[in-house]
Structure formats: structure tokens, C-alpha cells
N, C-alpha and C. Protein backbone atom coordinates (compact mmCIF):
# COMPACT_ATOMS: atom_id res chain seq x y z
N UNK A 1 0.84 -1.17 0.00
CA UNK A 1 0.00 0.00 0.00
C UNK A 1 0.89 1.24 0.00
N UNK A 2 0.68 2.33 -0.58
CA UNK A 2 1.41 3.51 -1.17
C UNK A 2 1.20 4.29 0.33
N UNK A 3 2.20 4.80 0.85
CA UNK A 3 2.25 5.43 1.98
C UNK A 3 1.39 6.57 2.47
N UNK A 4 1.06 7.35 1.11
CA UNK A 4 0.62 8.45 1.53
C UNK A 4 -1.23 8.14 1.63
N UNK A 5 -1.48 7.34 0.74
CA UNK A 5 -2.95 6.54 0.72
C UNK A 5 -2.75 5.94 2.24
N UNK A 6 -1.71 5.17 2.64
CA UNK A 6 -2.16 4.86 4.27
C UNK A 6 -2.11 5.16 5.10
N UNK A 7 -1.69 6.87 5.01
CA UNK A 7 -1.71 8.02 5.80
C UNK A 7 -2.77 8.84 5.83
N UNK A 8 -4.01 8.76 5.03
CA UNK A 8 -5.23 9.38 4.60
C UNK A 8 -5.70 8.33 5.38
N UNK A 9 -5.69 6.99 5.03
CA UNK A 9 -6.58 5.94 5.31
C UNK A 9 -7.44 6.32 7.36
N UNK A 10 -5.33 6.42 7.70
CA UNK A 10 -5.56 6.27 8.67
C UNK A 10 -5.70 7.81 9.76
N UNK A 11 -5.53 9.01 8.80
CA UNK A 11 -6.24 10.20 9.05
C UNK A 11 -7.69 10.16 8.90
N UNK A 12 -8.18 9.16 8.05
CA UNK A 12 -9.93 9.10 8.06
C UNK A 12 -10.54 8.22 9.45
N UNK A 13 -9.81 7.54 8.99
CA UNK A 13 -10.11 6.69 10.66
C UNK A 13 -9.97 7.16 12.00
N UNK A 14 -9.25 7.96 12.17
CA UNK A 14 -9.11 8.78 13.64
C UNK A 14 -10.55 8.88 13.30
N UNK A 15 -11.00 10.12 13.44
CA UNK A 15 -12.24 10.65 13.63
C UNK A 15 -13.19 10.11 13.51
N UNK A 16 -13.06 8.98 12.42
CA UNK A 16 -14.45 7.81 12.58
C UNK A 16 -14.56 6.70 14.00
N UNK A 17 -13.15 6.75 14.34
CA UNK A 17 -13.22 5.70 15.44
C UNK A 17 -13.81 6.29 16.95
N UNK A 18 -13.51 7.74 16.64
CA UNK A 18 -14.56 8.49 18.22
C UNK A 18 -15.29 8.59 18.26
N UNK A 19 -16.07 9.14 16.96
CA UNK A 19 -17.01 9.39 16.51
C UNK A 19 -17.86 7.67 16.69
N UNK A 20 -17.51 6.83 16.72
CA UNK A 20 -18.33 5.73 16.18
C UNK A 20 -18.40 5.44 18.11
N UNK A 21 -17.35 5.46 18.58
CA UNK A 21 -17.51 5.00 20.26
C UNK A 21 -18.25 6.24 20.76
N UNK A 22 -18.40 7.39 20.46
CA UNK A 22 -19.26 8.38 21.22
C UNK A 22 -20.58 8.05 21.05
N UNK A 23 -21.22 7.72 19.91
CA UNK A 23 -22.47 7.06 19.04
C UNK A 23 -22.96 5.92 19.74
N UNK A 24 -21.69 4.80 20.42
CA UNK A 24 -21.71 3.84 20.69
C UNK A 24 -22.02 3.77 22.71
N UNK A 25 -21.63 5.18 22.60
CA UNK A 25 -21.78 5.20 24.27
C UNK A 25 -23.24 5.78 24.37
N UNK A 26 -23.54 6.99 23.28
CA UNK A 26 -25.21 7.17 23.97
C UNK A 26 -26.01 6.05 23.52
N UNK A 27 -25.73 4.81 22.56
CA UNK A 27 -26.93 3.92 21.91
C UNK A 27 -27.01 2.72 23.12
N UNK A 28 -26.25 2.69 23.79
CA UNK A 28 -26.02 1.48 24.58
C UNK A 28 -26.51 1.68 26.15
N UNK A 29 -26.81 0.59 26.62
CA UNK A 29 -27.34 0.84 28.33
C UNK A 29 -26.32 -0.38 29.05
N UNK A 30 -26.22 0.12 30.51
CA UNK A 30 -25.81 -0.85 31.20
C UNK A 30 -24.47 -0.72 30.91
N UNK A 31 -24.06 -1.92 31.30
CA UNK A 31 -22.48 -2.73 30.91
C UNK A 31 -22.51 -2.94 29.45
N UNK A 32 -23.12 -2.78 28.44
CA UNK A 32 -22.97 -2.51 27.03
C UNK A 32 -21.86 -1.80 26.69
N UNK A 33 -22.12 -0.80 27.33
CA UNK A 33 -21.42 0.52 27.19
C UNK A 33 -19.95 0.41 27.26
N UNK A 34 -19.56 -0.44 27.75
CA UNK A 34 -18.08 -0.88 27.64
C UNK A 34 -17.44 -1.17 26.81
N UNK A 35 -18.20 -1.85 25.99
CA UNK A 35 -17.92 -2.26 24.46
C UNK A 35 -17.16 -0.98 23.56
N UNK A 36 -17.84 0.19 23.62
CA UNK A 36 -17.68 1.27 22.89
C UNK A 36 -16.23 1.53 23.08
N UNK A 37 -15.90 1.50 24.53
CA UNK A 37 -14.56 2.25 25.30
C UNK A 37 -13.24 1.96 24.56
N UNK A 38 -12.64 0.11 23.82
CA UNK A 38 -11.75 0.48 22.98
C UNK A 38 -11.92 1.19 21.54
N UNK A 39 -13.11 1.40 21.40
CA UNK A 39 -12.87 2.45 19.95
C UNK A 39 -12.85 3.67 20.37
N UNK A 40 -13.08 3.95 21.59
CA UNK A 40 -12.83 5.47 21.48
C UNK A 40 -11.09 5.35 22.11
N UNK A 41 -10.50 5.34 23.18
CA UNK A 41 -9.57 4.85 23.48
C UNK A 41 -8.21 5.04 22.33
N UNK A 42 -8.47 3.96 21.26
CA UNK A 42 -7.96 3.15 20.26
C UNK A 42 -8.15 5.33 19.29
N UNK A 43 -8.81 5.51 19.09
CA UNK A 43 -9.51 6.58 18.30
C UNK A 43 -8.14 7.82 18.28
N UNK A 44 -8.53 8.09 20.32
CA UNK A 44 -7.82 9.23 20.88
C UNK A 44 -6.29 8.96 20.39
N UNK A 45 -5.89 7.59 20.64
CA UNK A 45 -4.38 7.13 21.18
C UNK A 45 -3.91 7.57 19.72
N UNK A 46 -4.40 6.92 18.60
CA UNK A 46 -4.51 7.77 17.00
C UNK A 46 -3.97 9.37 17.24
N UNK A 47 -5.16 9.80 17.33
CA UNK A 47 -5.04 11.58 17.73
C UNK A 47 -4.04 11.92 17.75
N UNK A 48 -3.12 11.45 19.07
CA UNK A 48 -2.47 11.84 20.32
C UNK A 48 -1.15 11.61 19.16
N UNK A 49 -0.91 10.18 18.70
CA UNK A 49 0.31 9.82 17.97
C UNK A 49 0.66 10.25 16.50
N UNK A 50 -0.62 10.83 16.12
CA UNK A 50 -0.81 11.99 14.77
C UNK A 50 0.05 12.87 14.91
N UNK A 51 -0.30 13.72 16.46
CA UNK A 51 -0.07 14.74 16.34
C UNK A 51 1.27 15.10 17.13
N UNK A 52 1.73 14.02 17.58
CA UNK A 52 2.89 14.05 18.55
C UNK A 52 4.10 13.79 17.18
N UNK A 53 3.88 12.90 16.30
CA UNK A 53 4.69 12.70 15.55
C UNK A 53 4.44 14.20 14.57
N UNK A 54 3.48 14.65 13.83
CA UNK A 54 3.62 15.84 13.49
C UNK A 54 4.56 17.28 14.03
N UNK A 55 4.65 17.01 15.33
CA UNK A 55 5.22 17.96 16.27
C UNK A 55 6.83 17.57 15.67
N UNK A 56 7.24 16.40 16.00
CA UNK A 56 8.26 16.04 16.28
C UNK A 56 8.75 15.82 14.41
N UNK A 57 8.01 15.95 13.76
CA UNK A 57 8.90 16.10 12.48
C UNK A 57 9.16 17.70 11.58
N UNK A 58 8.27 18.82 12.82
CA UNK A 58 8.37 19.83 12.60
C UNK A 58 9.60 20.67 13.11
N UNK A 59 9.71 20.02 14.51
CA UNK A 59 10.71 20.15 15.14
C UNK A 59 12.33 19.88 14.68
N UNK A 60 11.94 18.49 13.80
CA UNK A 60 13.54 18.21 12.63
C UNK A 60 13.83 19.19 11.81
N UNK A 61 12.85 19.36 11.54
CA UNK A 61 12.92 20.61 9.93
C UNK A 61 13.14 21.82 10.48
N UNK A 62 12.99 22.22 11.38
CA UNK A 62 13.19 23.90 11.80
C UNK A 62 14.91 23.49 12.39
N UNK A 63 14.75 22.47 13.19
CA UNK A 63 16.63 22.12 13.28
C UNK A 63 17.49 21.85 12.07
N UNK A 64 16.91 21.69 11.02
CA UNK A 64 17.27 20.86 9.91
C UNK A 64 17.72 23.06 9.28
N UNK A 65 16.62 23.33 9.20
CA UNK A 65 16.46 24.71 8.97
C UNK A 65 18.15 25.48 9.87
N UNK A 66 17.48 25.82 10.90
CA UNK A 66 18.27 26.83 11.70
C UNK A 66 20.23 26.56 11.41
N UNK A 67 20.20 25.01 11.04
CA UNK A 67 22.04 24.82 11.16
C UNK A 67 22.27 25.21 9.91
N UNK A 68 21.29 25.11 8.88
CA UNK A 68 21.73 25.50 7.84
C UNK A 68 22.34 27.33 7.29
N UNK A 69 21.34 27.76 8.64
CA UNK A 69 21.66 29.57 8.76
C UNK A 69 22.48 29.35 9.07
N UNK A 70 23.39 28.65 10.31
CA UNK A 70 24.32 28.82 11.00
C UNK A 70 25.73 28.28 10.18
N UNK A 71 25.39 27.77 9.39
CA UNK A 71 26.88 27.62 8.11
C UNK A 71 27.07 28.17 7.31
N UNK A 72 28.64 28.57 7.06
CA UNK A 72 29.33 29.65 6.03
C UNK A 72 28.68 29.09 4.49
């Protein structure tokens, strides 16, 4: 699979997977409701590693950037 297609794939899926456990927490009663908890969970942890790795490859490039000012 072509990288950038399984980088969409899995940018579409974040938001469907909270979205589907939030859906999943008001449709459900009881101990049902538990069921929902690894898709949302699973959803966030997505989010979290989106955007932590986004950080951290922004962070290369501005270092990647700045040494390059700093050479003759």
C-alpha cells in the first residue's frame, strides 16, 4: 500500500473511530457501554500519535532549517 494513501486511510479513521464510540456510548445501556470504550480509546491514542509525531517532524525541519543559517 502507497504510503501516503495509508496516511489518509488512517487520518480518516481517527475521527471515525470516536465518533463511532461516542455514538456507541449514547446507543447502549448498562455494561454494554463498555464495548464502545476500545474504539474510542484506540480513536484518541490515534489523535495523540498523529499529532505528537507531526510535532516532532516539525521540530527536525526547523533544526534541519536553523544549522543550515548557521553555516558559512
Amino acid at each position: 500500500m502507497r504510503p501516503d494513501l495509508q496516511r489518509g486511510l488512517l487520518a480518516a479513521a481517527t475521527p471515525f473511530l470516536i465518533l463511532l464510540g461516542i455514538v456507541a456510548l449514547l446507543l447502549r445501556q448498562g455494561s454494554d457501554r463498555l464495548q464502545a470504550i476500545p474504539a474510542l480509546v484506540i480513536g484518541c491514542a490515534l489523535l495523540a500519535q498523529t499529532s505528537w509525531s507531526w510535532r516532532r517532524r516539525r521540530r527536525a525541519l526547523l533544526a534541519k532549517l536553523r544549522s543550515r543559517d548557521l553555516e558559512p
